[in-house]
C-alpha atoms as a PDB file:
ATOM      1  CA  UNK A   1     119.797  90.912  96.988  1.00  0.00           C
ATOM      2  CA  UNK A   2     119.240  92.523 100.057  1.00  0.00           C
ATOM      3  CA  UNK A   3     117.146  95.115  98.817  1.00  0.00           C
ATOM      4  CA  UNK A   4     115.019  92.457  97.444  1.00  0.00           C
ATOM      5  CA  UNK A   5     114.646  90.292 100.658  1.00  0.00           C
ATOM      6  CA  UNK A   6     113.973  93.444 103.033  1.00  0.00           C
ATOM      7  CA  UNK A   7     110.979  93.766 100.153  1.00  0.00           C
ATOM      8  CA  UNK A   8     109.781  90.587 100.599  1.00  0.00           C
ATOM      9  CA  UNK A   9     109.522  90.639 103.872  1.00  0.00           C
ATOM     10  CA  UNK A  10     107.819  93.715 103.950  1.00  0.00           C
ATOM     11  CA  UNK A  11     105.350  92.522 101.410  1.00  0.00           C
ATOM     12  CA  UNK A  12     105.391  89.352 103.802  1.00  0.00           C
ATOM     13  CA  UNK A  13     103.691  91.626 106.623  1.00  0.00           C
ATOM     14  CA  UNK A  14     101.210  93.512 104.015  1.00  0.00           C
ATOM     15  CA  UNK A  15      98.077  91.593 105.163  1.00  0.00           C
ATOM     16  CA  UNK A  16      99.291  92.263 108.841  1.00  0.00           C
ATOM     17  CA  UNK A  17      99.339  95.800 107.795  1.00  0.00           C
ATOM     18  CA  UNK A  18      95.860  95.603 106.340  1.00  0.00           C
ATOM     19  CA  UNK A  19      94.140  93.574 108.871  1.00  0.00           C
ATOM     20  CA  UNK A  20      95.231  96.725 111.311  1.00  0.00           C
ATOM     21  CA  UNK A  21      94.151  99.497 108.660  1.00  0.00           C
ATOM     22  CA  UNK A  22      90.642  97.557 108.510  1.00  0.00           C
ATOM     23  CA  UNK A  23      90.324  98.769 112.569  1.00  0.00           C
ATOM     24  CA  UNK A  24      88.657 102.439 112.830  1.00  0.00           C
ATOM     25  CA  UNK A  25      91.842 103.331 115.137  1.00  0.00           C
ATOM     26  CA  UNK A  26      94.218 102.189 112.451  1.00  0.00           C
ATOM     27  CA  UNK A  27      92.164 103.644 109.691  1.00  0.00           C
ATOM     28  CA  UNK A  28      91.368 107.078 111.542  1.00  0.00           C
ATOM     29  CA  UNK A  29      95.307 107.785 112.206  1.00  0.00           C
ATOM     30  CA  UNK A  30      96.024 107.091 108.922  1.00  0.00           C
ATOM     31  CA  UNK A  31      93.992 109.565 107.859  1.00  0.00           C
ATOM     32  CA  UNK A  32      95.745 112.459 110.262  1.00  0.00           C
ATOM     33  CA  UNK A  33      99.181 111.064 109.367  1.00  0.00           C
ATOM     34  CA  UNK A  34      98.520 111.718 105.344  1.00  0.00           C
ATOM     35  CA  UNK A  35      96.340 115.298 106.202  1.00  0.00           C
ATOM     36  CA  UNK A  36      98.481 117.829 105.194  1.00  0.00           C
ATOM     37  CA  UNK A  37      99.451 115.867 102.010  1.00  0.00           C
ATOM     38  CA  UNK A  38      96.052 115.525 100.861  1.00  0.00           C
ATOM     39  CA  UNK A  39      95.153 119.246 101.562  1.00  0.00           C
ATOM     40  CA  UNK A  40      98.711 120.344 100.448  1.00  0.00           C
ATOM     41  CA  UNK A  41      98.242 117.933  96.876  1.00  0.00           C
ATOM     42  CA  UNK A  42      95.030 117.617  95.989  1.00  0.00           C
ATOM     43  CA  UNK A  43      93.288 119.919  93.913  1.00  0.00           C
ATOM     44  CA  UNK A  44      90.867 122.345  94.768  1.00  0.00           C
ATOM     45  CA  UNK A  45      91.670 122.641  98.256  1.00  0.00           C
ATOM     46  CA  UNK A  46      95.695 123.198  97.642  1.00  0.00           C
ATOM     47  CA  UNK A  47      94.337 125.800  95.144  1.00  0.00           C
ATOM     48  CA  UNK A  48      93.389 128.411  98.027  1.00  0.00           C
ATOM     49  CA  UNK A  49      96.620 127.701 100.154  1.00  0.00           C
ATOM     50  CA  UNK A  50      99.465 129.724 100.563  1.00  0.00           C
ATOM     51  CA  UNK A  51     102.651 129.516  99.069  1.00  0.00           C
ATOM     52  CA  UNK A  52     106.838 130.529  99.312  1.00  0.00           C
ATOM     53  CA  UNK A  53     107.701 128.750  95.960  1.00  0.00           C
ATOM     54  CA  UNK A  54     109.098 131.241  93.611  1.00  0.00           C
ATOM     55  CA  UNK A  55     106.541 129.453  90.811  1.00  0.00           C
ATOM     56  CA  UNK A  56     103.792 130.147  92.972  1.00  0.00           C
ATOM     57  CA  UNK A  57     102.336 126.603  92.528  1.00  0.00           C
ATOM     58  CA  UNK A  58     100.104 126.133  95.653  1.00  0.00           C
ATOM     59  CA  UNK A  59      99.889 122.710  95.196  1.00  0.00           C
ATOM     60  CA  UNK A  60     103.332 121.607  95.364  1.00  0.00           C
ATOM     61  CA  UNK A  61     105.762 121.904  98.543  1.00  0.00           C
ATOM     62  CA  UNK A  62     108.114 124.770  99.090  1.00  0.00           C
ATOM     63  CA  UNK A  63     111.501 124.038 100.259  1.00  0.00           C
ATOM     64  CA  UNK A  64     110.707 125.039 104.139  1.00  0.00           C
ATOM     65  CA  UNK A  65     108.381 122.225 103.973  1.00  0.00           C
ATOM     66  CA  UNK A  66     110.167 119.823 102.132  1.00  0.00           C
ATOM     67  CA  UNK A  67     112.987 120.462 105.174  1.00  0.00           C
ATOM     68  CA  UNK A  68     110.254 119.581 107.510  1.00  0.00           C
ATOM     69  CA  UNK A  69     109.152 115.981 106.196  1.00  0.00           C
ATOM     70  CA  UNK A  70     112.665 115.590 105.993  1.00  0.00           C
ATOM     71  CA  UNK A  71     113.639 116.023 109.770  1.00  0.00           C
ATOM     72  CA  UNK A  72     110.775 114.016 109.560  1.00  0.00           C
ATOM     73  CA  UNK A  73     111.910 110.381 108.180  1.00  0.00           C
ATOM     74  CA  UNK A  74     114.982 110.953 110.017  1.00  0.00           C
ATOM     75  CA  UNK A  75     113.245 110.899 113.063  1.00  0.00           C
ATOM     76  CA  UNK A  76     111.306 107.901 112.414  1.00  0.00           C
ATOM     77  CA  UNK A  77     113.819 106.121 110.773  1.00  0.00           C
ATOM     78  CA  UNK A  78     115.651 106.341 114.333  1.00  0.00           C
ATOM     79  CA  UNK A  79     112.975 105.143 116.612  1.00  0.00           C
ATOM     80  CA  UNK A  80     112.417 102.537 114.138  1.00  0.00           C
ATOM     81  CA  UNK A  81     116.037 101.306 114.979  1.00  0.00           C
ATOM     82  CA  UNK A  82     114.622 100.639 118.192  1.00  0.00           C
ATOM     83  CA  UNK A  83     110.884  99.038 116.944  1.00  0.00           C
ATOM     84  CA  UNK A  84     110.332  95.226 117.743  1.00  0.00           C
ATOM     85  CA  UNK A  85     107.446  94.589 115.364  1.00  0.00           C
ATOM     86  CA  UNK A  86     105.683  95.982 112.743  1.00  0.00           C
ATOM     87  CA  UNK A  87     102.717  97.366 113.827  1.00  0.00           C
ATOM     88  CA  UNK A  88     105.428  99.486 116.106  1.00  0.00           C
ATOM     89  CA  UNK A  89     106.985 100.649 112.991  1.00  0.00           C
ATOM     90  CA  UNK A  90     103.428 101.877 111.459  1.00  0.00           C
ATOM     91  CA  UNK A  91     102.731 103.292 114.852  1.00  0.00           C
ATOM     92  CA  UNK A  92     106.068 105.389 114.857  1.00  0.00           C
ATOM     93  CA  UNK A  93     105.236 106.857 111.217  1.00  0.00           C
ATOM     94  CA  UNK A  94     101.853 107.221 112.221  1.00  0.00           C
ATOM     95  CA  UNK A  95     102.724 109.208 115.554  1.00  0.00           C
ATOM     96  CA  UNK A  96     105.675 111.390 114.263  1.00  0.00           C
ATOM     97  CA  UNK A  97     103.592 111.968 110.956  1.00  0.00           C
ATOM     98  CA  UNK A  98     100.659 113.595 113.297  1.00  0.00           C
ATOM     99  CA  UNK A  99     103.670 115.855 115.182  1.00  0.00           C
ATOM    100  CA  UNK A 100     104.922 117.392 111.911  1.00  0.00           C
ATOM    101  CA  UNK A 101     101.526 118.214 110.408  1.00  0.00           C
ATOM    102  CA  UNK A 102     100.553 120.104 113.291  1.00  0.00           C
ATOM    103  CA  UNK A 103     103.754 122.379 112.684  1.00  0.00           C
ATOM    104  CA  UNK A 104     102.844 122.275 109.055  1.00  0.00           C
ATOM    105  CA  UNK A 105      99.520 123.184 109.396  1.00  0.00           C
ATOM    106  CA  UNK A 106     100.360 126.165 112.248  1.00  0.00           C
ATOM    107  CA  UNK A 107     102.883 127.236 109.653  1.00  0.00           C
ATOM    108  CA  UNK A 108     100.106 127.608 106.747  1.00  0.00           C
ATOM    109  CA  UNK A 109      97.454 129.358 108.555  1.00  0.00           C
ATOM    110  CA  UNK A 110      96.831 129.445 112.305  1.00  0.00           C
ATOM    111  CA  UNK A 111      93.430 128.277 112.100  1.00  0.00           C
ATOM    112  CA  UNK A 112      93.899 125.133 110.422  1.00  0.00           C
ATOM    113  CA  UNK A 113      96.547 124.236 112.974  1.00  0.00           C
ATOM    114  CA  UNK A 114      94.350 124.713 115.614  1.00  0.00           C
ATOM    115  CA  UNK A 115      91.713 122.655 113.902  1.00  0.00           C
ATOM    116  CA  UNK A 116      94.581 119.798 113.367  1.00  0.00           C
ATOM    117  CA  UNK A 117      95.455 120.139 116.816  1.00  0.00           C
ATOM    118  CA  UNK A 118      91.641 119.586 118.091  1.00  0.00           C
ATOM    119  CA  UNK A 119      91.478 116.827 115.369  1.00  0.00           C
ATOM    120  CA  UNK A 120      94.494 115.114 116.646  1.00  0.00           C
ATOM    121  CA  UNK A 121      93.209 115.577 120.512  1.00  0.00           C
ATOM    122  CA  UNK A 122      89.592 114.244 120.322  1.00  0.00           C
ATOM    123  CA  UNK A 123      91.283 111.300 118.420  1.00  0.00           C
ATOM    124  CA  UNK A 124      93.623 110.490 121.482  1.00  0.00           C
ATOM    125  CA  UNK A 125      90.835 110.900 124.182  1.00  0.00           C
ATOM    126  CA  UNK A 126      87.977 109.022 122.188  1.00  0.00           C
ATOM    127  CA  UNK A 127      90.001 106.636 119.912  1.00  0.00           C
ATOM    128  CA  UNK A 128      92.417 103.903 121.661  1.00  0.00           C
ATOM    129  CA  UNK A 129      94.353 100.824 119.516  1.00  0.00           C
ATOM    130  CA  UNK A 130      92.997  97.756 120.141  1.00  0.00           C
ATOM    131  CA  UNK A 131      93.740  95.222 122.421  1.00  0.00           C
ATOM    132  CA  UNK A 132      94.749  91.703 121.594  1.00  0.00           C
ATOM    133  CA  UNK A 133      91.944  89.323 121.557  1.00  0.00           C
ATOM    134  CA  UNK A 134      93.202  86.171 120.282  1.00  0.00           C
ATOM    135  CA  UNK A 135      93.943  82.902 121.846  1.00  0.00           C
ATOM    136  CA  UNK A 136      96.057  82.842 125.245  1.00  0.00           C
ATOM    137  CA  UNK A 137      96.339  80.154 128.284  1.00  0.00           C
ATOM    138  CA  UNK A 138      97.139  83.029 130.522  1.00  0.00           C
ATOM    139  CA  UNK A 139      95.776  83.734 134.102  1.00  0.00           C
ATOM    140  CA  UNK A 140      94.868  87.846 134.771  1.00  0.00           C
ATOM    141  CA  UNK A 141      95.494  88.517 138.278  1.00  0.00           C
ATOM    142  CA  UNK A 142      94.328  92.156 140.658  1.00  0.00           C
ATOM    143  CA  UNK A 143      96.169  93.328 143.195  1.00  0.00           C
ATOM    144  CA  UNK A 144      94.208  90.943 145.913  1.00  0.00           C
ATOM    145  CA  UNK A 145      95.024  87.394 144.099  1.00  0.00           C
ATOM    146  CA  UNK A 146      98.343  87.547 142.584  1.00  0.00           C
ATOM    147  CA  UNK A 147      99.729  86.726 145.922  1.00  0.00           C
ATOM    148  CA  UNK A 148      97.831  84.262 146.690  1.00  0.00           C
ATOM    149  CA  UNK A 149      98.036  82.635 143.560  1.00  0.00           C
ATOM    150  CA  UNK A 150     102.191  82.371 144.069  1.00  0.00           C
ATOM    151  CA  UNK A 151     101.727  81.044 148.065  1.00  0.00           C
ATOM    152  CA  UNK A 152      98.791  78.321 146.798  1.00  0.00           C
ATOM    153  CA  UNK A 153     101.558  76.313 145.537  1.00  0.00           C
ATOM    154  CA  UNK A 154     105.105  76.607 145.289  1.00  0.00           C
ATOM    155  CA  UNK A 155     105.203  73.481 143.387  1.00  0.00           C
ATOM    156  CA  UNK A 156     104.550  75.625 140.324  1.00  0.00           C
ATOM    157  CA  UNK A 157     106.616  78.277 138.355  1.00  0.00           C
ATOM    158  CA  UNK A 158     105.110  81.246 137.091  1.00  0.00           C
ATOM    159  CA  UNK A 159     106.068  83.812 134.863  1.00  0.00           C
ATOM    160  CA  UNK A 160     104.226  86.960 134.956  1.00  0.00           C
ATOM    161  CA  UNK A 161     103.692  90.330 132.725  1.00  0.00           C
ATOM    162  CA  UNK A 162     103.605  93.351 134.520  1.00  0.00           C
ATOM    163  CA  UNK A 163     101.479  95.405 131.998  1.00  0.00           C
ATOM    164  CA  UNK A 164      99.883  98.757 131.400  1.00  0.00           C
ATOM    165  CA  UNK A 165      96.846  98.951 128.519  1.00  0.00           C
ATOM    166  CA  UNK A 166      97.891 102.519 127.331  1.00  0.00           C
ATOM    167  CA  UNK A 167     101.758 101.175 126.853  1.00  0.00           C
ATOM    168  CA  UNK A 168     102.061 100.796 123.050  1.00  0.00           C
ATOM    169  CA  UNK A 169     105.151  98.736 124.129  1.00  0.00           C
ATOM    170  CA  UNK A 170     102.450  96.241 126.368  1.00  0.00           C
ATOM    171  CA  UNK A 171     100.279  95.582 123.339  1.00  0.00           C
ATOM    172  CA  UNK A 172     103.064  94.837 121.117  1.00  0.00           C
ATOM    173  CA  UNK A 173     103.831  92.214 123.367  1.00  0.00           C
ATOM    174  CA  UNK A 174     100.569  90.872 124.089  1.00  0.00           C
ATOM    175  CA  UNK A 175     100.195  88.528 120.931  1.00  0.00           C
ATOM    176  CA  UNK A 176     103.746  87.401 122.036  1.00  0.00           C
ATOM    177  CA  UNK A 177     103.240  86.305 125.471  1.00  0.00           C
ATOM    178  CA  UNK A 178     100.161  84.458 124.191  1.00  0.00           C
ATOM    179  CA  UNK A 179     101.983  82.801 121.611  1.00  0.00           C
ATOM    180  CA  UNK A 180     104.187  81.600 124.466  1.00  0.00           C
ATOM    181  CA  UNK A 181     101.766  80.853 127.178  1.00  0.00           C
ATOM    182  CA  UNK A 182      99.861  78.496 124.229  1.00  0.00           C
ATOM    183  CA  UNK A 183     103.403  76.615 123.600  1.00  0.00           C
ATOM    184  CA  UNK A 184     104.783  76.349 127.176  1.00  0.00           C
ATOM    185  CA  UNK A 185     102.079  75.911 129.404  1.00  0.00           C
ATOM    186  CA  UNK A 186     101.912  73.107 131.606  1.00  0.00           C
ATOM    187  CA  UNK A 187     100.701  71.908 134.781  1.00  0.00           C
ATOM    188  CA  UNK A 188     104.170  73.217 136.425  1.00  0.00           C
ATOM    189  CA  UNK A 189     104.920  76.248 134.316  1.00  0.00           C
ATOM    190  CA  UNK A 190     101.702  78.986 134.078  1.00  0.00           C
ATOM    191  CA  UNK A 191     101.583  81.941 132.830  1.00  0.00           C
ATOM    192  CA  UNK A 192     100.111  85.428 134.330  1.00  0.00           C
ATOM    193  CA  UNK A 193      99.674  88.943 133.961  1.00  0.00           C
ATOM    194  CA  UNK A 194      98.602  92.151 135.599  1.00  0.00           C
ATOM    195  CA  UNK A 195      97.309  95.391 134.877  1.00  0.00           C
ATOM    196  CA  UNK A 196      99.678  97.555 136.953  1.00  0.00           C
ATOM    197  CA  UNK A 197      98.070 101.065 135.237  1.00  0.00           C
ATOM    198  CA  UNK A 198      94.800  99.474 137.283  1.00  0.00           C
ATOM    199  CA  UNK A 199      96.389  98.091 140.329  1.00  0.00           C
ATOM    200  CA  UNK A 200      99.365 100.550 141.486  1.00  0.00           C
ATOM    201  CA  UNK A 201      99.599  99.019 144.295  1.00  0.00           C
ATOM    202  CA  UNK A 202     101.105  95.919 142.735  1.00  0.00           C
ATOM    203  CA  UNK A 203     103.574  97.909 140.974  1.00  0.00           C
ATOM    204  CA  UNK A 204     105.300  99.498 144.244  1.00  0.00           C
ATOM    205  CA  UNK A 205     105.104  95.813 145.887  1.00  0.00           C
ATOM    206  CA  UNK A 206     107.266  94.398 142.470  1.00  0.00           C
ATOM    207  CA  UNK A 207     109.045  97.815 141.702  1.00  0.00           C
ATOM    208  CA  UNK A 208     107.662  97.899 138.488  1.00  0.00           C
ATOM    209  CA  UNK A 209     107.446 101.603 137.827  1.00  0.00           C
ATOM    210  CA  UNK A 210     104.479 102.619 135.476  1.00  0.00           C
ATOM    211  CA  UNK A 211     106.177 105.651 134.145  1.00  0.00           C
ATOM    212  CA  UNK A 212     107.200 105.640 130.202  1.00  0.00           C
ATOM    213  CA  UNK A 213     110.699 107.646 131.162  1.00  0.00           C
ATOM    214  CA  UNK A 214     111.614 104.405 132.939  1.00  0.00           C
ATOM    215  CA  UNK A 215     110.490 101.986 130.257  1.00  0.00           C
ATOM    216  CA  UNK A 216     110.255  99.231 132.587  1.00  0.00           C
ATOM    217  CA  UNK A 217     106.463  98.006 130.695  1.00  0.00           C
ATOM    218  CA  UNK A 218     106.234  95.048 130.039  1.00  0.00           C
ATOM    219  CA  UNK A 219     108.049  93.915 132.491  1.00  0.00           C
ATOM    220  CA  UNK A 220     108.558  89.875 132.960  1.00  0.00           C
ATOM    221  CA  UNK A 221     109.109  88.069 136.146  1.00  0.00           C
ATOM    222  CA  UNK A 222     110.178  84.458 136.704  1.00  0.00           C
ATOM    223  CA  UNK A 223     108.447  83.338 140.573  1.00  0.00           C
ATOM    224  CA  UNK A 224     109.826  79.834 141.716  1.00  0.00           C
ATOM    225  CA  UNK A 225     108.347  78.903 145.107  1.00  0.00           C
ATOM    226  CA  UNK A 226     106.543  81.844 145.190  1.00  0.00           C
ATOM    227  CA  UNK A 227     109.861  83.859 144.915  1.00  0.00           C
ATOM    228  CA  UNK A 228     111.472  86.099 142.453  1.00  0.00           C
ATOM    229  CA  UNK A 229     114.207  84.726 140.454  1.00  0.00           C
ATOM    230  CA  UNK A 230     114.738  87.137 137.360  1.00  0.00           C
ATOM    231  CA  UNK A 231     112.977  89.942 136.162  1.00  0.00           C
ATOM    232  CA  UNK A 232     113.458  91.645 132.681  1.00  0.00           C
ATOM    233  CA  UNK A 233     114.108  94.156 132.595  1.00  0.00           C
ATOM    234  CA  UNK A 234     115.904  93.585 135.844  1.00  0.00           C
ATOM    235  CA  UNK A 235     117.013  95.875 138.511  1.00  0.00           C
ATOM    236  CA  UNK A 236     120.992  96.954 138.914  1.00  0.00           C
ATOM    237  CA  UNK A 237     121.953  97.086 142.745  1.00  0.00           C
ATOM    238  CA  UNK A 238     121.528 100.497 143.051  1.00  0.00           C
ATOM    239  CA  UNK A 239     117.849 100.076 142.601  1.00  0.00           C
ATOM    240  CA  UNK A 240     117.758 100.927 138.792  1.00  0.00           C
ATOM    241  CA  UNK A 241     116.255  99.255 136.335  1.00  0.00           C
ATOM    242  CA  UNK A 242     118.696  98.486 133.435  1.00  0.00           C
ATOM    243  CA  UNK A 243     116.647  99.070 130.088  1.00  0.00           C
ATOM    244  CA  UNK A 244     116.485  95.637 128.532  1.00  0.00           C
ATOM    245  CA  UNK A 245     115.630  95.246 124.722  1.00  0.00           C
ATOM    246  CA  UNK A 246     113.999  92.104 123.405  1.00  0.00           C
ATOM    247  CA  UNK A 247     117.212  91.428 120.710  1.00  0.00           C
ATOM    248  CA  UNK A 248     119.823  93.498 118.595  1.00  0.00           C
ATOM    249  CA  UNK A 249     117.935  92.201 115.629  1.00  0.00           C
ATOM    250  CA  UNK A 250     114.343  92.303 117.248  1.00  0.00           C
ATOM    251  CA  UNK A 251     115.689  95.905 117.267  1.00  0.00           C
ATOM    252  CA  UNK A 252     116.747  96.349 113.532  1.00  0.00           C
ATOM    253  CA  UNK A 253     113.726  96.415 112.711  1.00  0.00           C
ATOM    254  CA  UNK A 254     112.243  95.369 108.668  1.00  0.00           C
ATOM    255  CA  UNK A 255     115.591  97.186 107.071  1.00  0.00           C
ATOM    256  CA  UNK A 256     118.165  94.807 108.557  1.00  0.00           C
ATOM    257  CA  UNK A 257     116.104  91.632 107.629  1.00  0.00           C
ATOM    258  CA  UNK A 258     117.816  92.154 104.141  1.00  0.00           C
ATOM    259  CA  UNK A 259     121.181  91.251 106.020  1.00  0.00           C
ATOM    260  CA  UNK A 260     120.761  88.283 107.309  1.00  0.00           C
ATOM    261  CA  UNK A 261     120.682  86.600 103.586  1.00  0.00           C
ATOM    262  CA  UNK A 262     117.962  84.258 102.014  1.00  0.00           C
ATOM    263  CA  UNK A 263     116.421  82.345 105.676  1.00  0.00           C
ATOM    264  CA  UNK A 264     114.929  86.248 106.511  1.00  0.00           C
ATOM    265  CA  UNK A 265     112.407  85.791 103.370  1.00  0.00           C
ATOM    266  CA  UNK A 266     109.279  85.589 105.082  1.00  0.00           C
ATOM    267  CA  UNK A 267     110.307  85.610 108.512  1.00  0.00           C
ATOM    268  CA  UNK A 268     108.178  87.045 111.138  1.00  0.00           C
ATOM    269  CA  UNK A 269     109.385  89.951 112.868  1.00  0.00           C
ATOM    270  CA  UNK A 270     107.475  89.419 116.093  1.00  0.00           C
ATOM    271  CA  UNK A 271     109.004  85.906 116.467  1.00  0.00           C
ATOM    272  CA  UNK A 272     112.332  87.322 117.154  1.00  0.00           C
ATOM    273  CA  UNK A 273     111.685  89.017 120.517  1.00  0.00           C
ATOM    274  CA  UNK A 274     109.756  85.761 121.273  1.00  0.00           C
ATOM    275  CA  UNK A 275     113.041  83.510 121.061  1.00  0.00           C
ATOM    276  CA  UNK A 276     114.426  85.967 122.493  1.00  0.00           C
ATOM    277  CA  UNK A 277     112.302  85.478 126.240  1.00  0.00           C
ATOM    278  CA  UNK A 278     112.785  81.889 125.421  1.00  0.00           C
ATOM    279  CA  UNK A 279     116.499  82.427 125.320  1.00  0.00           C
ATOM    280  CA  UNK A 280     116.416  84.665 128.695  1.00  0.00           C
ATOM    281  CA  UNK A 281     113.893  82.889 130.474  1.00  0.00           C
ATOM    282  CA  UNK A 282     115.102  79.023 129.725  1.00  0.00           C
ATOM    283  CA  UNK A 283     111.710  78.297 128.879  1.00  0.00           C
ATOM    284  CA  UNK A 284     112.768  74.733 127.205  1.00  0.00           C
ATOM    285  CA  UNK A 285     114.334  73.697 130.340  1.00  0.00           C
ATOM    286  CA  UNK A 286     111.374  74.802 132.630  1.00  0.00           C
ATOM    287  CA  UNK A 287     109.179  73.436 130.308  1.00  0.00           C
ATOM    288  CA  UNK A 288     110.726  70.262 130.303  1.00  0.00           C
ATOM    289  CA  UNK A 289     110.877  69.981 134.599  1.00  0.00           C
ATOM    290  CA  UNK A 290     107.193  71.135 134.807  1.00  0.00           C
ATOM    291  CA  UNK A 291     106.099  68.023 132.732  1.00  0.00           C
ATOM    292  CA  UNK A 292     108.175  65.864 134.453  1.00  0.00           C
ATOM    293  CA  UNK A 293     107.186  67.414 138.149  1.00  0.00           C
ATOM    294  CA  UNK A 294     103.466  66.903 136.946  1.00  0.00           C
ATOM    295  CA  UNK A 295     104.068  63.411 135.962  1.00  0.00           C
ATOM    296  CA  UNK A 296     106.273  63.079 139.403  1.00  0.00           C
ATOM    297  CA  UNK A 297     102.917  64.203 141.472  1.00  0.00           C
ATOM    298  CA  UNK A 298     100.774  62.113 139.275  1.00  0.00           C
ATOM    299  CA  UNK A 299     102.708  58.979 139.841  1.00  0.00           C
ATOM    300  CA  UNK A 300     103.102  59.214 143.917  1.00  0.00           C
ATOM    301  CA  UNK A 301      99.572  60.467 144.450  1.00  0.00           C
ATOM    302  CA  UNK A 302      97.747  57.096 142.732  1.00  0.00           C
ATOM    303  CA  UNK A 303      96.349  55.084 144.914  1.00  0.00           C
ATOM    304  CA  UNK A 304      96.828  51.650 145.821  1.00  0.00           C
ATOM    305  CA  UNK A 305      95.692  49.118 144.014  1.00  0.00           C
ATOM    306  CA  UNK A 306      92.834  46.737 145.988  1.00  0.00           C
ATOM    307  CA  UNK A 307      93.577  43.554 146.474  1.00  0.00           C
ATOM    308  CA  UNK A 308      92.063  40.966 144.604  1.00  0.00           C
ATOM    309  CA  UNK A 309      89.530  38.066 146.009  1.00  0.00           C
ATOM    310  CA  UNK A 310      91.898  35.502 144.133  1.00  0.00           C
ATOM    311  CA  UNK A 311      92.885  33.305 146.844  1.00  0.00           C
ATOM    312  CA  UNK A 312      96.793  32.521 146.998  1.00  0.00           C
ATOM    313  CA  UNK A 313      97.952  30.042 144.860  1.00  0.00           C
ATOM    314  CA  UNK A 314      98.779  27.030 147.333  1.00  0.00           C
ATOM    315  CA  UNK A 315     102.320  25.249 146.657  1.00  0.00           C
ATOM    316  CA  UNK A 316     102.595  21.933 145.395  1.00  0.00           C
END
């Protein structure tokens, strides 16, 4: 049984998965991942290749190889421990995929590792994933009106995404924070983010470090009064940040959805880290004082109603 529900909700996610193979970024690294199986496989070119195997078949692995795609799915099944959604998941095959078939390739000839290598390089500088483009009610800030935007008015919370664009981490999270900025906002709760890989500046003001050793991207701050009131991932009071994970089971990845019994059929794996930030961030109870703070201001700043030309009524 739970074989069969991690299937379904893999199969669940299959036009996900094509909708991203349809993109020429998605398409083209698919094509680098599965290289060295199509040259190593299929015939005539894995009839001119080299070979170890004692049967001399060039078109079948030899055991040195075999070893290799095994270190292989180890490896990605790992990081995959750690992977929130599943375009993450494709993304680690597809990354780890591209490593071993440039050792595969520099172990069958020299030259075709170096043309792997060039491939794989040209692909990174020319080719980058793309960015999310769907529906949002989220302000972008620079470095010159973010802080303005929190002193304008106090009145309002804000919750803001420290982001960088190459951050495979960020874009994960992009459709995410949309999804919440379309189901939260409201005239006293907004949503914002900014680019801190194009504004550095903003990033040593908030201590959000840019590097990927630190993995503070995306990083999510709560402003109340045009102050700081919690930050994930947050900083420890030695001035570290403390590496914050969306959820145990955001982290588990499409395998442990077969655990959780028949209500994971189906279920979306980006939604997880999603209740998760509502979780963290209170987002029912904010959402719930921003409405009523909007009404508040709406009620005391009506005007006074004219009085009418009706003359009093004169007692009898």
């Amino acid at each position: 049984m739970a074989v069969l529900t991690a299937a379904l909700a893999l199969l669940y996610s299959v036009p996900g998965i094509c909708r991203w193979l349809a993109h020429p970024y998605y398409s083209f690294s698919a094509l680098l991942a599965a290289a060295f199986l199509v040259v190593r496989k299929v015939p005539p070119m894995c009839l001119a290749l080299p070979t170890q195997r004692e049967d001399r078949n060039p078109c079948d692995f030899d055991w040195r190889e075999v070893e290799i795609l095994m270190f292989l799915s180890a490896i990605v099944m790992m990081k995959n421990r750690r992977s929130i959604t599943v375009d993450q998941h494709v993304g680690n095959i597809f990354m780890f995929s591209k490593v071993a078939n440039v050792i595969l390739f520099f172990r069958l000839d020299i030259c075709m590792g170096l043309l792997y290598l060039t491939l794989c390089i040209v692909f990174l500088v020319t080719c980058k994933p793309p960015l999310y483009m769907g529906p949002e009610y989220i302000k972008y800030f620079s470095d010159k009106t973010i802080d303005n935007e929190l002193e304008r008015d106090k009145q309002v919370t804000w919750i803001i995404e420290f982001f960088a664009n190459w951050s495979s981490e960020c874009q994960s999270f992009a459709p995410i924070f949309a999804n919440l900025s379309l189901k939260y906002n409201c005239p006293g709760l907004h949503f914002g983010k900014v680019d801190v890989g194009r504004y550095p500046d903003v990033s040593t003001r908030y201590k959000v470090s840019t590097s990927p050793l630190t993995k503070q991207l995306p990083t999510l701050i709560l402003f109340q009064g045009g102050i700081e009131k919690m930050r994930r991932p947050y900083i420890n009071k030695k001035g570290h940040a403390v590496s914050w994970t969306f959820s145990e089971v955001g982290g588990m990845g499409l395998g442990a959805l077969g655990s959780r019994g028949g209500d994971a059929v189906g279920a979306n794996v980006s939604s997880l880290p999603q209740e998760n930030v509502i979780r963290e961030f209170n987002l029912n109870e904010l959402y719930q004082r921003g409405k009523k703070q909007s009404k508040g201001q709406n009620e005391g700043s009506e005007e006074p109603r004219a009085p009418t030309n009706q003359e009093p009524k004169k007692d009898k």
